[in-house]
Each structure stands twice: as structure tokens, then as C-alpha cells.
Protein backbone atom coordinates (compact mmCIF):
# COMPACT_ATOMS: atom_id res chain seq x y z
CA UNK A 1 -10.26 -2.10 5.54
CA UNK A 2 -10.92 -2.66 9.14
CA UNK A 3 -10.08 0.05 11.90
CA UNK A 4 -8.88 -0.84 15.33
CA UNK A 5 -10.12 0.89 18.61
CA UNK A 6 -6.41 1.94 19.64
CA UNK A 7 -6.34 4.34 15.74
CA UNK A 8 -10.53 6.03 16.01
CA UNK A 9 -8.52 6.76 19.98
CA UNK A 10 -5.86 8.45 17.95
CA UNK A 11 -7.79 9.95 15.44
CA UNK A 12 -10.45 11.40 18.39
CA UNK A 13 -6.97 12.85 20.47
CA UNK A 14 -4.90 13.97 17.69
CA UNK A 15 -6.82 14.93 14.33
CA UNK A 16 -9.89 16.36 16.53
CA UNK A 17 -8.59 17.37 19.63
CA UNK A 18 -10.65 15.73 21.80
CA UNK A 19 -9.59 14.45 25.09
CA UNK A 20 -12.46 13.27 25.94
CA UNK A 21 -14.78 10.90 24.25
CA UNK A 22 -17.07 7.94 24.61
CA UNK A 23 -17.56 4.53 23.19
CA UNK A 24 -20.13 5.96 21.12
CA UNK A 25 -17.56 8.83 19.59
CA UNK A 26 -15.26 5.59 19.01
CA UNK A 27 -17.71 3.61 17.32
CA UNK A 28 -18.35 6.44 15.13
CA UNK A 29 -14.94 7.11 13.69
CA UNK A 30 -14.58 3.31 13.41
CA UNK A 31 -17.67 3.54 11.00
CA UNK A 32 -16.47 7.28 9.35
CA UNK A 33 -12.74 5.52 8.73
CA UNK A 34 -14.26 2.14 7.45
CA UNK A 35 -16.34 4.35 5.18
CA UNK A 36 -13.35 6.54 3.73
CA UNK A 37 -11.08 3.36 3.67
CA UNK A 38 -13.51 1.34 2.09
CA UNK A 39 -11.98 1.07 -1.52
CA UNK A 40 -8.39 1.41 -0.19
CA UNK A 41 -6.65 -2.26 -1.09
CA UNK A 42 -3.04 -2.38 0.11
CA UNK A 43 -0.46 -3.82 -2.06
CA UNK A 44 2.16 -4.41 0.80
CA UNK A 45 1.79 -5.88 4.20
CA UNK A 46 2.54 -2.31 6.20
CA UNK A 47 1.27 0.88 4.12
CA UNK A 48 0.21 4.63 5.41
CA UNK A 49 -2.21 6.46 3.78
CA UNK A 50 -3.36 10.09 3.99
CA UNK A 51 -6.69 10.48 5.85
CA UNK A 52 -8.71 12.45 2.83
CA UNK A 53 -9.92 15.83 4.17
CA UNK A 54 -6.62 15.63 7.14
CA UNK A 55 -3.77 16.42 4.85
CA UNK A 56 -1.67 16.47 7.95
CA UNK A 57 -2.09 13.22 9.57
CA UNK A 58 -1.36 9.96 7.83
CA UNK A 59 -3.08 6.17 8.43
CA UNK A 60 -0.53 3.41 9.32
CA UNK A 61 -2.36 -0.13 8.39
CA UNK A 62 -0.93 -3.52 8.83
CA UNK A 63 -2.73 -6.97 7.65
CA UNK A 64 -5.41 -4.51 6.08
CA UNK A 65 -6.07 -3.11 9.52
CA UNK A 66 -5.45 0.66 10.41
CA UNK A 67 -3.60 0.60 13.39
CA UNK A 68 -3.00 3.93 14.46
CA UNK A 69 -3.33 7.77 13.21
CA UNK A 70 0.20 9.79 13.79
CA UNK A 71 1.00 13.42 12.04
CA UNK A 72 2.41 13.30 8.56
CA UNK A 73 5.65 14.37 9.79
CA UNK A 74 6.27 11.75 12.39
CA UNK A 75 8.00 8.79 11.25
CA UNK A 76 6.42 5.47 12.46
CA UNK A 77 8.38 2.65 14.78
CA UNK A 78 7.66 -0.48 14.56
């Protein structure tokens, strides 16, 4: 599953806090999020996951692309 920049900007602001990062920190949750979402094959055209070891913040993917991080308890808009 591929990871867009807009979600490892998410993931950087709201899972770790950071505001702010370089393209190097971007590249590298690209690669960390690739990595945990590697085995992950949708069987819908928009899913969420949970992000394993973030209980509290879920993946939104679309066309096997995650496209942004939000908190679990946030709905997501379209």
C-alpha cells in the first residue's frame, strides 16, 4: 500500500507531535507506513485501518493509497 506525502504530514503533526519536520522525517514515515501497511490488501475502494502500535489514530486509504492519518474518534469527510 502506497502512502501519500499529505498522510506521513499528518502522521509527523498529529500521532508524534511534531510541528516541525523535514523532507527527510517525511520520507521516513513514508518508508515506516509502507513497511507496516505492507500486507494490508483492501477489500473496498475507501477503508481505515488502525495504525498498529497508535491505537488512537486510524489510516484512511483510497485506491490502495493512505491518504491521511485523523484520531480514531474523528469521523472522516469526504
Amino acid at each position: 500500500m502506497k502512502v501519500s506525502i499529505h498522510a506521513a504530514e499528518r502522521f509527523l503533526e498529529r500521532v508524534m507531535s511534531k510541528t516541525d519536520y523535514t523532507c527527510f522525517d517525511i520520507n521516513m514515515v513514508i518508508a515506516y507506513l509502507e513497511k507496516v501497511f505492507q500486507d494490508v490488501v483492501p477489500n473496498s475502494c475507501n477503508k481505515h485501518f488502525v495504525i498498529p502500535g497508535f491505537q488512537n489514530y486510524k489510516a484512511i486509504s483510497r485506491q490502495n493509497t493512505i491518504i491521511t492519518i485523523i484520531p480514531k474518534g474523528e469521523k472522516h469527510v469526504r
